[in-house]
N, C-alpha and C. Protein backbone atom coordinates (compact mmCIF):
# COMPACT_ATOMS: atom_id res chain seq x y z
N UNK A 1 6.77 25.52 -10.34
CA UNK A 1 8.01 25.05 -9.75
C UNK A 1 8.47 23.83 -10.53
N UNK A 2 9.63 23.71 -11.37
CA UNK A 2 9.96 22.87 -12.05
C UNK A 2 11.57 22.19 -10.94
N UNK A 3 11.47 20.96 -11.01
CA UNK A 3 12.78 20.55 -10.25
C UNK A 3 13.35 19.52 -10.81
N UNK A 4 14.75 19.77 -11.32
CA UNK A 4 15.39 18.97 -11.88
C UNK A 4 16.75 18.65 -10.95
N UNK A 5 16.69 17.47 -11.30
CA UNK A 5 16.84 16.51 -9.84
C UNK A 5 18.52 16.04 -10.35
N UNK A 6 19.80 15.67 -10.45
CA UNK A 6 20.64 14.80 -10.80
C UNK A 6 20.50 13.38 -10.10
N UNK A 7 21.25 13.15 -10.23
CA UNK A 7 21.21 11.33 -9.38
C UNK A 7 21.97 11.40 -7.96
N UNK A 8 21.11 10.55 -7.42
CA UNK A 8 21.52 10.96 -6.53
C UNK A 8 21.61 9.63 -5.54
N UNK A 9 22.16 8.94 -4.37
CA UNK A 9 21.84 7.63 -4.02
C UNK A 9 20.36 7.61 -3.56
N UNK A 10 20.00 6.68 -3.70
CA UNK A 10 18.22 6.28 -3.18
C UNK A 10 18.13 6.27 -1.68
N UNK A 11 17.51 7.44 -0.89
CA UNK A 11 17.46 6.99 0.31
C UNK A 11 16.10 6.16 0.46
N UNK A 12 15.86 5.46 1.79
CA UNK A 12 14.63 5.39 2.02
C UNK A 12 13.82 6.29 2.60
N UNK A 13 12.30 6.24 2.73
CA UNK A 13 11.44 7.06 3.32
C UNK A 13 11.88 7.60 4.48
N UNK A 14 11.91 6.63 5.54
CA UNK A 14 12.25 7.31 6.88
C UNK A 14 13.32 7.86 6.49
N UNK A 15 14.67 7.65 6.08
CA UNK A 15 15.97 8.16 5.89
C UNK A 15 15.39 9.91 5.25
N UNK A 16 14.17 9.74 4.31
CA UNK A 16 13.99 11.00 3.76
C UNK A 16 13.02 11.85 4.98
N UNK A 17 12.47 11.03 5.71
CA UNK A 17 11.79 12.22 6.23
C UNK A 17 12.27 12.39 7.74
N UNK A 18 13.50 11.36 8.04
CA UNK A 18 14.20 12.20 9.06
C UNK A 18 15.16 13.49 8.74
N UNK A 19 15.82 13.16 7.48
CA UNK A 19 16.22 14.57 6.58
C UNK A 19 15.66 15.79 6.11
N UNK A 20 14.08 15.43 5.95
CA UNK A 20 13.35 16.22 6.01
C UNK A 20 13.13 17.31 6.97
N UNK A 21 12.65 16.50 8.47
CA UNK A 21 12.60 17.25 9.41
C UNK A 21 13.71 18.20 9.84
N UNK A 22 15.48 17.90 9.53
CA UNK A 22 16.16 19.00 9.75
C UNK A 22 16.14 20.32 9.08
N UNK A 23 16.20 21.15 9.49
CA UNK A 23 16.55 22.43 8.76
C UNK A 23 17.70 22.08 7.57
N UNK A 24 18.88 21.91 8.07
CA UNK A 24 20.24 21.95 7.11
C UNK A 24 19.78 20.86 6.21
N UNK A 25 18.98 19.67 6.14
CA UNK A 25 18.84 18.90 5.04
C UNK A 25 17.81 18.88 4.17
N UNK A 26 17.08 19.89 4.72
CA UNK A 26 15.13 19.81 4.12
C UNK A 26 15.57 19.53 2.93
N UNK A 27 16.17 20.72 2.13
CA UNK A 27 15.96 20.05 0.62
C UNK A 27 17.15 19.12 0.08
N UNK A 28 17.56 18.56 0.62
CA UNK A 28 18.75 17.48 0.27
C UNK A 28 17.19 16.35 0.06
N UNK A 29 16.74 15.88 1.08
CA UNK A 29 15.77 15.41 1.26
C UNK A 29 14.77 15.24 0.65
N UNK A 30 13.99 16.59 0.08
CA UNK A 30 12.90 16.76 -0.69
C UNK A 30 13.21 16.53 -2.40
N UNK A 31 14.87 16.73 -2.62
CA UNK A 31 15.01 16.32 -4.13
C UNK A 31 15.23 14.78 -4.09
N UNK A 32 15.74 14.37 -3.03
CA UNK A 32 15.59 13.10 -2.66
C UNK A 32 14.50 11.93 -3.16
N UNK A 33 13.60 12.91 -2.56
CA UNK A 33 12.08 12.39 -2.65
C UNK A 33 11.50 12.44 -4.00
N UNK A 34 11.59 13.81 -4.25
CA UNK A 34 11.42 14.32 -5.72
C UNK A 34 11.75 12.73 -6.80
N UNK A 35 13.30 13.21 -7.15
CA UNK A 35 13.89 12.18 -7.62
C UNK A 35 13.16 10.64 -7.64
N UNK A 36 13.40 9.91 -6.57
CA UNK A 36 12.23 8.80 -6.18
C UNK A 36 11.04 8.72 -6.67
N UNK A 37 10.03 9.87 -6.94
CA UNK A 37 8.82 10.08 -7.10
C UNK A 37 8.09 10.15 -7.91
N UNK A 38 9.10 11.14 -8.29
CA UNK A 38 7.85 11.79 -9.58
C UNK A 38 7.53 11.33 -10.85
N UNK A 39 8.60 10.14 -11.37
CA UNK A 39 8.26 9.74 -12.49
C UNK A 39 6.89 8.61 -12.29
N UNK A 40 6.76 8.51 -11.25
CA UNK A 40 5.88 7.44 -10.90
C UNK A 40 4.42 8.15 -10.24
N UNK A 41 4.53 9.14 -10.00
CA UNK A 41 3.43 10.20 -9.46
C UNK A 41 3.02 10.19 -11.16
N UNK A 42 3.99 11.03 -11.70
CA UNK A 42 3.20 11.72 -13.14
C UNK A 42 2.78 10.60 -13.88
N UNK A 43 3.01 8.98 -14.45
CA UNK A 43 1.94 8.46 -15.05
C UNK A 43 1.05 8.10 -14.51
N UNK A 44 1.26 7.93 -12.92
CA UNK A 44 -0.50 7.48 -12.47
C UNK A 44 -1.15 8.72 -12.70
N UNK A 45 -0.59 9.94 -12.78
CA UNK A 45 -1.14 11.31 -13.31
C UNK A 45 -1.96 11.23 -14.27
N UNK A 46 -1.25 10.92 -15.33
CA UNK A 46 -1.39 11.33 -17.08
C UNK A 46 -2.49 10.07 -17.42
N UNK A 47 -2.47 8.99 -16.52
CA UNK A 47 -3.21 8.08 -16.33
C UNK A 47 -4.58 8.40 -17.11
N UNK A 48 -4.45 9.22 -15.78
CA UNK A 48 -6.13 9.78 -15.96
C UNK A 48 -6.58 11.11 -16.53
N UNK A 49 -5.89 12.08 -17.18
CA UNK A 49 -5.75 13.38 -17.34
C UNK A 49 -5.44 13.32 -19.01
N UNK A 50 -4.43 11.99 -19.67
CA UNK A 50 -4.16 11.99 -20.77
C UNK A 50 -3.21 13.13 -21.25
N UNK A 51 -3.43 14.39 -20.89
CA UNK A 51 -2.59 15.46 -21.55
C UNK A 51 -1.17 15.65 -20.91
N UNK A 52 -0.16 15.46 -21.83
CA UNK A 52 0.99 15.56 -21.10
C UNK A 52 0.83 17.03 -19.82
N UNK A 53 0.87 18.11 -20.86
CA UNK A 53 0.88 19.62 -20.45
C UNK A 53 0.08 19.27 -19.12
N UNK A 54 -1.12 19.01 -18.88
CA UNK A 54 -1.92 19.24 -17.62
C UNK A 54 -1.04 17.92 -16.42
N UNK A 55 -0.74 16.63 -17.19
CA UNK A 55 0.03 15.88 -16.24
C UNK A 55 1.45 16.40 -15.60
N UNK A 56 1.93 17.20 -16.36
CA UNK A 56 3.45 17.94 -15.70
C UNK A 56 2.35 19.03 -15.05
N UNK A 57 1.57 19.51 -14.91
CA UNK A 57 1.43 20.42 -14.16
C UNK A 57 0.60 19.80 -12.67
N UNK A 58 0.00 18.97 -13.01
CA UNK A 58 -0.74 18.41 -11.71
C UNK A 58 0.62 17.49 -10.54
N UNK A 59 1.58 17.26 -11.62
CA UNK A 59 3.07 16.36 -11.18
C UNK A 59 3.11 17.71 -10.00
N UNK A 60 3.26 18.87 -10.72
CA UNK A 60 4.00 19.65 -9.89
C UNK A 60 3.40 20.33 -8.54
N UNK A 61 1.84 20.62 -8.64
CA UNK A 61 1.32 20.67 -7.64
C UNK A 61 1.41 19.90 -6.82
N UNK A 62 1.76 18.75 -6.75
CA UNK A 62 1.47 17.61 -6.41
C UNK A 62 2.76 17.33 -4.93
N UNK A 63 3.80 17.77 -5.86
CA UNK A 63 4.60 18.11 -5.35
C UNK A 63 4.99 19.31 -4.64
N UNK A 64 4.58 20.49 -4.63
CA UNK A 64 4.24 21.74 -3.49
C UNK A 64 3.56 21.44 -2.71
N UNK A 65 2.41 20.56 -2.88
CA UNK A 65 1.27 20.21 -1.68
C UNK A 65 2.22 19.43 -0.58
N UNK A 66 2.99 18.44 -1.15
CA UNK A 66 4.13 17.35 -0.97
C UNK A 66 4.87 18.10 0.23
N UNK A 67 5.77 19.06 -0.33
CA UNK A 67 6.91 20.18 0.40
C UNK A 67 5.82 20.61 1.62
N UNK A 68 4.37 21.66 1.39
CA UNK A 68 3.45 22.37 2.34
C UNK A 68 3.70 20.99 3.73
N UNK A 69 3.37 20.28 3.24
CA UNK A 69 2.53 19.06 4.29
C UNK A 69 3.20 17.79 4.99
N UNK A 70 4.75 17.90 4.08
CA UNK A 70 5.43 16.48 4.56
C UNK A 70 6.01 16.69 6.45
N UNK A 71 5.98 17.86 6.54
CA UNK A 71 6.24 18.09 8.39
C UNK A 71 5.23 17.25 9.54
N UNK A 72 3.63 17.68 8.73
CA UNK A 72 3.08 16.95 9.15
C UNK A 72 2.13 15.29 8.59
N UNK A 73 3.42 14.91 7.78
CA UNK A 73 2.91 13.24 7.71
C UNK A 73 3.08 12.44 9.03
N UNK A 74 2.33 11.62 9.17
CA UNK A 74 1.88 10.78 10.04
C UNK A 74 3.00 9.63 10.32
N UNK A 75 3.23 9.26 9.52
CA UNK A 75 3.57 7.76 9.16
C UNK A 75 2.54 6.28 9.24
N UNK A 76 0.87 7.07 8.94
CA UNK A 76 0.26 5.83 9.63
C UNK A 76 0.44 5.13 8.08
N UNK A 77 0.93 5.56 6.81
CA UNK A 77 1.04 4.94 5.76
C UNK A 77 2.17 5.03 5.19
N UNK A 78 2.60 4.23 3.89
CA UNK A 78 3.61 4.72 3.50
C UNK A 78 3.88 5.56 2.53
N UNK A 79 5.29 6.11 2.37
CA UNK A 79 4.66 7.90 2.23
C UNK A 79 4.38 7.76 0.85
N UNK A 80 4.75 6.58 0.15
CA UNK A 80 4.40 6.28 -1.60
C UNK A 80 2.89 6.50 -1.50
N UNK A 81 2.23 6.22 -0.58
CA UNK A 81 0.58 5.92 -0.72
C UNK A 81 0.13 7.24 -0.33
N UNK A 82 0.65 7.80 0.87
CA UNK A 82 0.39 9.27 1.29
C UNK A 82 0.76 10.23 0.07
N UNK A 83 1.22 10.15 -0.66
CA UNK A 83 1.79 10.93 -2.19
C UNK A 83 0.43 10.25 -3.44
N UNK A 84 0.84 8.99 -3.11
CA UNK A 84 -0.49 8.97 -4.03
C UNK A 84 -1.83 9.03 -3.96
N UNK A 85 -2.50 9.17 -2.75
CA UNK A 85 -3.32 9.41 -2.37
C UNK A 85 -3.34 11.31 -2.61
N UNK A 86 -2.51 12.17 -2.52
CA UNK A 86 -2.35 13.30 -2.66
C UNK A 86 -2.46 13.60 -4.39
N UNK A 87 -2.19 12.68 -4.98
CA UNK A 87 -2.00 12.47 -6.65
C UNK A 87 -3.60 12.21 -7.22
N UNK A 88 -3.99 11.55 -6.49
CA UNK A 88 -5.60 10.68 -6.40
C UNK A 88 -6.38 11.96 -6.44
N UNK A 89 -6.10 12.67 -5.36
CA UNK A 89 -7.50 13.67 -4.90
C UNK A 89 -6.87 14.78 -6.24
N UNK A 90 -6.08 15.31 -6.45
CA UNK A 90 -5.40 16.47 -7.60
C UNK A 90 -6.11 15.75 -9.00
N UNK A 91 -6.31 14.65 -9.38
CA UNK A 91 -6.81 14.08 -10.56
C UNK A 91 -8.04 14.32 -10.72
N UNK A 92 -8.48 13.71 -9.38
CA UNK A 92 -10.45 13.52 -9.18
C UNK A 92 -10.70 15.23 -9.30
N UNK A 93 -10.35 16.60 -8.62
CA UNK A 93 -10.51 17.52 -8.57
C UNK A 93 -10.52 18.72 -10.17
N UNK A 94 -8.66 17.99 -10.42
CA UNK A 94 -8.75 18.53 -12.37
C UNK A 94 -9.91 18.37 -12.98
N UNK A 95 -10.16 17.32 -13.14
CA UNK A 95 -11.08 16.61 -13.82
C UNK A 95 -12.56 17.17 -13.32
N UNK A 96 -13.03 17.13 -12.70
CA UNK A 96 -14.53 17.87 -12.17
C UNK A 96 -14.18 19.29 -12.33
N UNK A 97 -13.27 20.00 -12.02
CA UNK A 97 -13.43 21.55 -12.45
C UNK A 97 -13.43 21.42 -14.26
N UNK A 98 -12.69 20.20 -15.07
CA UNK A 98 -12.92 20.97 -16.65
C UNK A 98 -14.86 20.64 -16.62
N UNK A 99 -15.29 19.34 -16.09
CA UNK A 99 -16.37 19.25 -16.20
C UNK A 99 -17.77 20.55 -15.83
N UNK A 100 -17.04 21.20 -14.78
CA UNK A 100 -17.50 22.31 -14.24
C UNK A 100 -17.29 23.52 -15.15
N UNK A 101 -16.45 23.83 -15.03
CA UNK A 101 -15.46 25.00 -16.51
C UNK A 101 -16.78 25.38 -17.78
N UNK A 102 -16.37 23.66 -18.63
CA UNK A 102 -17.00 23.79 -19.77
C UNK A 102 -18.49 23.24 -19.50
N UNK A 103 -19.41 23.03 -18.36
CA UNK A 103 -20.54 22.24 -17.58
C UNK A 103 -21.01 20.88 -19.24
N UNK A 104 -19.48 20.27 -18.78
CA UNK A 104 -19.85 18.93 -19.63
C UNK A 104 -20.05 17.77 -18.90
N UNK A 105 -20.80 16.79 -19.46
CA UNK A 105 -21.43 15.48 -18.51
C UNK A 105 -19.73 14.67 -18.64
N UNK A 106 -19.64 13.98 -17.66
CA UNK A 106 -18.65 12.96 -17.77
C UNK A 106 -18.49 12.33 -19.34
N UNK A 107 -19.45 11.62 -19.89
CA UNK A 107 -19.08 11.36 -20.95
C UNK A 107 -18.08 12.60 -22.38
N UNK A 108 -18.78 13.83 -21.96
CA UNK A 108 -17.84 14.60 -23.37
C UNK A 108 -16.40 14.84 -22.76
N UNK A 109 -16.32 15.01 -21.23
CA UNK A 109 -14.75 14.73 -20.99
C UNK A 109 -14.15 13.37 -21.08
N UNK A 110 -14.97 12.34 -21.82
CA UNK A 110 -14.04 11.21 -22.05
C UNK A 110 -14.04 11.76 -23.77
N UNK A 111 -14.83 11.97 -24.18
CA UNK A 111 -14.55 12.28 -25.78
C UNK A 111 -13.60 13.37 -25.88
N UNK A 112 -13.24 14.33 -25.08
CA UNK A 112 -12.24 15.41 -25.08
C UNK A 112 -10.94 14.68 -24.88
N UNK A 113 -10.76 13.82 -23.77
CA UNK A 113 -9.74 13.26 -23.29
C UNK A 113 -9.00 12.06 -24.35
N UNK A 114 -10.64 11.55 -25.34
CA UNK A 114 -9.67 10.70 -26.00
C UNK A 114 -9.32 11.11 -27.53
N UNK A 115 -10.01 12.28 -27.78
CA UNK A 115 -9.49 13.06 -28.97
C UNK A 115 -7.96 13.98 -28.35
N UNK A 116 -7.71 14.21 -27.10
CA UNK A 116 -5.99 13.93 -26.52
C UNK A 116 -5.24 13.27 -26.85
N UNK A 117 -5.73 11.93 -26.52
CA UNK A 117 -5.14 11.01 -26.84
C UNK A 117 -4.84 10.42 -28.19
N UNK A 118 -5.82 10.27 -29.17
CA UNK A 118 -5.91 10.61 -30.61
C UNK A 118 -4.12 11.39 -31.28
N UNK A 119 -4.29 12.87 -30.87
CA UNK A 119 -3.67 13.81 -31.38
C UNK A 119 -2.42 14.00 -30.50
N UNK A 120 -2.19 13.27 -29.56
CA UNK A 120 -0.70 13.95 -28.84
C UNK A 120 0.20 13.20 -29.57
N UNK A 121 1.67 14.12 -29.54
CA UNK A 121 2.30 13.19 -30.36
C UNK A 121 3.33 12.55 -28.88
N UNK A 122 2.51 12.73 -27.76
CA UNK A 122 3.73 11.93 -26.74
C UNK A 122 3.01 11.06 -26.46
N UNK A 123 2.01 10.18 -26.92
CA UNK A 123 1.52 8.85 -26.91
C UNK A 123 1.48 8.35 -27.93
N UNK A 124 2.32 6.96 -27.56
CA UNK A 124 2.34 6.24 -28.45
C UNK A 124 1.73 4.81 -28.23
N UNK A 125 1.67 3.87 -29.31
CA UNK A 125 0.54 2.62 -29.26
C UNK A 125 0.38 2.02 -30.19
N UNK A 126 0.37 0.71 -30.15
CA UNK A 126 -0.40 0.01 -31.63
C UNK A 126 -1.73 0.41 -30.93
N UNK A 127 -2.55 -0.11 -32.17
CA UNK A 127 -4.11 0.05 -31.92
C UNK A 127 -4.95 -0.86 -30.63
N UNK A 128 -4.50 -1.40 -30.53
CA UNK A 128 -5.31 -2.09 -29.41
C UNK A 128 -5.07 -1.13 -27.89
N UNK A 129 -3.54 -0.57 -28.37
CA UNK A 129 -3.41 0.07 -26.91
C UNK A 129 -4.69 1.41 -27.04
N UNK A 130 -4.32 1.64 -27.97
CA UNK A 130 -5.13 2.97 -28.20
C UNK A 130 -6.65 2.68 -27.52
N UNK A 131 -7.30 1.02 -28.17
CA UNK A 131 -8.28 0.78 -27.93
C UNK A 131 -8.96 0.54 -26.49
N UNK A 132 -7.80 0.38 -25.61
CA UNK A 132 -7.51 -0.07 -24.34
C UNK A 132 -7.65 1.28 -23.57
N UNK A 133 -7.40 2.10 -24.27
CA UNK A 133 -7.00 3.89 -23.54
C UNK A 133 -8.57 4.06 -23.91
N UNK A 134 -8.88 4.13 -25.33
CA UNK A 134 -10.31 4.87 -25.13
C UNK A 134 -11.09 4.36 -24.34
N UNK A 135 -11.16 2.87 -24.36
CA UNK A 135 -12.26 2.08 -23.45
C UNK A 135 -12.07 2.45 -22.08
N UNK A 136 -11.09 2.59 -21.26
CA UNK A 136 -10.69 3.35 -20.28
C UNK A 136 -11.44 4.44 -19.49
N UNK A 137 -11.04 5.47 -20.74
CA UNK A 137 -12.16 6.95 -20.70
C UNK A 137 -13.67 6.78 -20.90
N UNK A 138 -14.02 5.43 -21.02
CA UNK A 138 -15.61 5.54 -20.69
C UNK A 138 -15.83 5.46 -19.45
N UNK A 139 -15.30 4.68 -18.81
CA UNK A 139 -15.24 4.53 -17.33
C UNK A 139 -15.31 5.65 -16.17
N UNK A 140 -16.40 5.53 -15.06
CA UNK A 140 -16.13 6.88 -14.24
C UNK A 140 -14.72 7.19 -14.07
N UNK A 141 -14.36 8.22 -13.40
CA UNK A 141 -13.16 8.25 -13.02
C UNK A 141 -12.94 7.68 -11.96
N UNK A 142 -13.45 7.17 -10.72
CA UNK A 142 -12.94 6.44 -10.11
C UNK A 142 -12.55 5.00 -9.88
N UNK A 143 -13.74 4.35 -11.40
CA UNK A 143 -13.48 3.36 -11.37
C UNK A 143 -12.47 3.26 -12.50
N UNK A 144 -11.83 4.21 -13.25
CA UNK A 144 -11.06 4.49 -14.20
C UNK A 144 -9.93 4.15 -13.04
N UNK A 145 -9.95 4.69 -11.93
CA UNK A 145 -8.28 5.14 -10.86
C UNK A 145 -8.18 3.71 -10.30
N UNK A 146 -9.45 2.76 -9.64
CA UNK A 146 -8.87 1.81 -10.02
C UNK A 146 -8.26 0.80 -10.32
N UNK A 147 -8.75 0.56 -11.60
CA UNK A 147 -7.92 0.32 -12.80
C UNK A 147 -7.07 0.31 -12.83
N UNK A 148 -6.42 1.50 -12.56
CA UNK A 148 -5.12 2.19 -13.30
C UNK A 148 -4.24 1.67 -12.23
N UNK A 149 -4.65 1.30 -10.96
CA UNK A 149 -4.23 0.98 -9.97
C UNK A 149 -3.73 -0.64 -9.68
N UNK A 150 -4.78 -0.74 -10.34
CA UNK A 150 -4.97 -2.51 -9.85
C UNK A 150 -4.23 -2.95 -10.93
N UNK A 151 -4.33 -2.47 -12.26
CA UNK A 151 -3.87 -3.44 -13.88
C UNK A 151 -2.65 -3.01 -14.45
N UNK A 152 -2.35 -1.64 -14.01
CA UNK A 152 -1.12 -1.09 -14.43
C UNK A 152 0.08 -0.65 -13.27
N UNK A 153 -0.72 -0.52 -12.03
CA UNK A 153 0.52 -0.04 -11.31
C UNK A 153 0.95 -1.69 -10.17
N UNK A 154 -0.23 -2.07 -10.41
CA UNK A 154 -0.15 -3.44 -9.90
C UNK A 154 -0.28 -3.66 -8.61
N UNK A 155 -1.09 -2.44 -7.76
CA UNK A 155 -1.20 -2.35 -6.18
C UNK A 155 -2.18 -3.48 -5.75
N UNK A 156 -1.64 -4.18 -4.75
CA UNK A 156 -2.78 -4.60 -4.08
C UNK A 156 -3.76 -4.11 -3.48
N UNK A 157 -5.22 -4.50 -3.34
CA UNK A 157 -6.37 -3.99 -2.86
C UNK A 157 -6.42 -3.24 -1.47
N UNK A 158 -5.65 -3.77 -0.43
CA UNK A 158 -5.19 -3.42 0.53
C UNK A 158 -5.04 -1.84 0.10
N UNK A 159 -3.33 -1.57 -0.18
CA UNK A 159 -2.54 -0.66 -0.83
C UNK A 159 -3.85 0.72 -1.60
N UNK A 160 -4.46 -0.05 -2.23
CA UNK A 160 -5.84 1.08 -3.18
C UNK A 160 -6.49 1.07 -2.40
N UNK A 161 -7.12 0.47 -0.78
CA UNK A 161 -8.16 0.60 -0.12
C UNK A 161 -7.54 2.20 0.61
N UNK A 162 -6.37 1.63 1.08
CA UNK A 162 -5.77 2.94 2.07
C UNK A 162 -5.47 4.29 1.13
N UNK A 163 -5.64 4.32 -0.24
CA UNK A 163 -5.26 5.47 -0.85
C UNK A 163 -6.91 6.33 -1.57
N UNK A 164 -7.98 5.09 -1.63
CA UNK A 164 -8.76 6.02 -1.67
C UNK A 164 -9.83 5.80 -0.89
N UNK A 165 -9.86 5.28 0.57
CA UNK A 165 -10.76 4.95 1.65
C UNK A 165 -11.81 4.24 1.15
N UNK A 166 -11.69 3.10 0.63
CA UNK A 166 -12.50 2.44 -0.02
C UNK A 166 -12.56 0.94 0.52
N UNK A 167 -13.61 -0.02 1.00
CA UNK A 167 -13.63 -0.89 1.03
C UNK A 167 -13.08 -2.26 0.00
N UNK A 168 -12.06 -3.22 0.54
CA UNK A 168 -11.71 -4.31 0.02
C UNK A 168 -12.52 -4.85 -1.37
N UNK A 169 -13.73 -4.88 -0.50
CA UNK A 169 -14.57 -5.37 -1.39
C UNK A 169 -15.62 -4.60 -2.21
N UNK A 170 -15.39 -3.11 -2.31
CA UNK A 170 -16.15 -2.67 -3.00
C UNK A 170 -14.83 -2.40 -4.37
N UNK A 171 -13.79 -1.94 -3.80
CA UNK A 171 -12.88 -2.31 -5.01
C UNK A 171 -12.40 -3.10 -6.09
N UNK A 172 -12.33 -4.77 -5.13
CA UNK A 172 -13.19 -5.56 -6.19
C UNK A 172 -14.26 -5.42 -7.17
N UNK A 173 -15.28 -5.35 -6.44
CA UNK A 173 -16.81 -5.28 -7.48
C UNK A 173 -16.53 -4.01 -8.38
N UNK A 174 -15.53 -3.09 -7.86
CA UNK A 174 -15.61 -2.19 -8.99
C UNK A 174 -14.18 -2.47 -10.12
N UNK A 175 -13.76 -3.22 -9.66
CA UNK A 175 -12.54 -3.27 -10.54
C UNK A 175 -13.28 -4.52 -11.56
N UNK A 176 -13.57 -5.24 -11.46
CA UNK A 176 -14.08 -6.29 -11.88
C UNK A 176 -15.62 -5.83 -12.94
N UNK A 177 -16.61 -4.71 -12.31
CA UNK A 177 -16.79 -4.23 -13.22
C UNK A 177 -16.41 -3.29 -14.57
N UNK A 178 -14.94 -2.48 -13.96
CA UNK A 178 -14.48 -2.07 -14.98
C UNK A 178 -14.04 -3.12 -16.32
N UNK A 179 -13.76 -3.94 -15.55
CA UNK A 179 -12.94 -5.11 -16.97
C UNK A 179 -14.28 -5.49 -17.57
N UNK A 180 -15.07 -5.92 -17.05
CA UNK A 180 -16.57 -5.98 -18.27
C UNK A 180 -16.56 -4.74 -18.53
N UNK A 181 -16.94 -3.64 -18.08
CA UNK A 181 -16.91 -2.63 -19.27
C UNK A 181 -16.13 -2.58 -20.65
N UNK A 182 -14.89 -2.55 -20.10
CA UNK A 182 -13.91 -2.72 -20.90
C UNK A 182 -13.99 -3.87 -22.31
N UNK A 183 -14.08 -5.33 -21.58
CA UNK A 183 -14.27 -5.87 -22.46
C UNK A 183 -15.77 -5.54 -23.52
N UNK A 184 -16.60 -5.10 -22.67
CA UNK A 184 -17.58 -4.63 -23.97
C UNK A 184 -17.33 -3.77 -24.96
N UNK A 185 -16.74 -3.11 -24.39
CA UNK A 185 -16.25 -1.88 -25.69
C UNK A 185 -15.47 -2.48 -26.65
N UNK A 186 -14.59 -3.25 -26.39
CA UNK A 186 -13.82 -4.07 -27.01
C UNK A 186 -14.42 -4.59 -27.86
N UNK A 187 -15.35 -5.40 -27.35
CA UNK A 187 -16.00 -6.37 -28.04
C UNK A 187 -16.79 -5.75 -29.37
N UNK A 188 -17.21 -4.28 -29.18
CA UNK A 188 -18.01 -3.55 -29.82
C UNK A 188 -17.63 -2.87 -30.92
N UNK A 189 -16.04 -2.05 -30.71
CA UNK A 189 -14.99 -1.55 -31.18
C UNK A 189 -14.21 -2.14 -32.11
């Protein structure tokens, strides 16, 4: 399912998911959302996945799961976090089936992922970024997500506790160990 969206005014959440709930507006609503979304779904995507091709495709599941399930969102969060939390589990899952697929240890899917990265021609970088991406892919994946969370999308701990049920403070200790990782590789590299 590919959806190409025009411009459209920005509603807010509730505004989208009281539109949602009607019949006559569902999809006024859902491109709504779409629109709003997805450019910001697909790099915390590609984040972790690296390959454009598999990040437009996990974007898009991402978004059917989105359409299946938005009747019954809650509102106990907001629906950016309920989406990314839906983005979260589609990453962690890709990722353990290639590990499963090809039965490679975490580490050769970071060497797969960063010979991706290496060779795509839709990333671009001076070298340090590059160096910043591989050091990255050593990292589990969850303490890779994050990362990706805390240094690039700029969520507060709070915000990453409620998206991947994780304690305050274990997110800390793990975010904080990622950056020593990081800086070791660096340092090494």
């Amino acid at each position: 399912m590919r959806v190409n969206i025009v411009a459209t005014v920005p509603l807010d959440d509730q505004e989208i998911l009281r539109q949602f709930a009607k019949g006559s507006t569902k999809n006024k609503a859902f491109e709504a959302l779409v629109h709003q979304y997805q450019e910001k779904i697909y790099w915390h995507i590609r984040k972790m996945v690296i390959d454009h091709e598999d990040a437009n495709d996990l974007t898009q599941e991402v978004f059917v799961k989105v359409w299946k399930n938005l009747d019954g969102f809650k509102g106990d969060s907001k629906l950016y976090t309920w989406m990314y939390r839906i983005a979260t589990n589609e990453c962690l899952t890709f990722l353990k089936k290639k590990r499963n697929k090809f039965f490679l240890p975490i580490h050769d899917v970071g060497q797969e992922l960063s010979k991706k990265l290496d060779n795509s021609p839709h990333i671009s970088g001076d070298e340090i970024q590059m160096k910043l991406q591989k050091a990255l892919l050593k990292l589990p994946d969850k303490q890779r997500l994050v990362f990706n969370m805390k240094y690039y999308d700029d969520m507060k701990y709070e915000e990453i506790s409620s998206i991947l049920g994780t304690s305050v403070g274990a997110l800390k200790a793990s975010y904080h160990l990622a950056v020593k990782k990081i800086e070791d590789y660096l340092a090494k590299n």
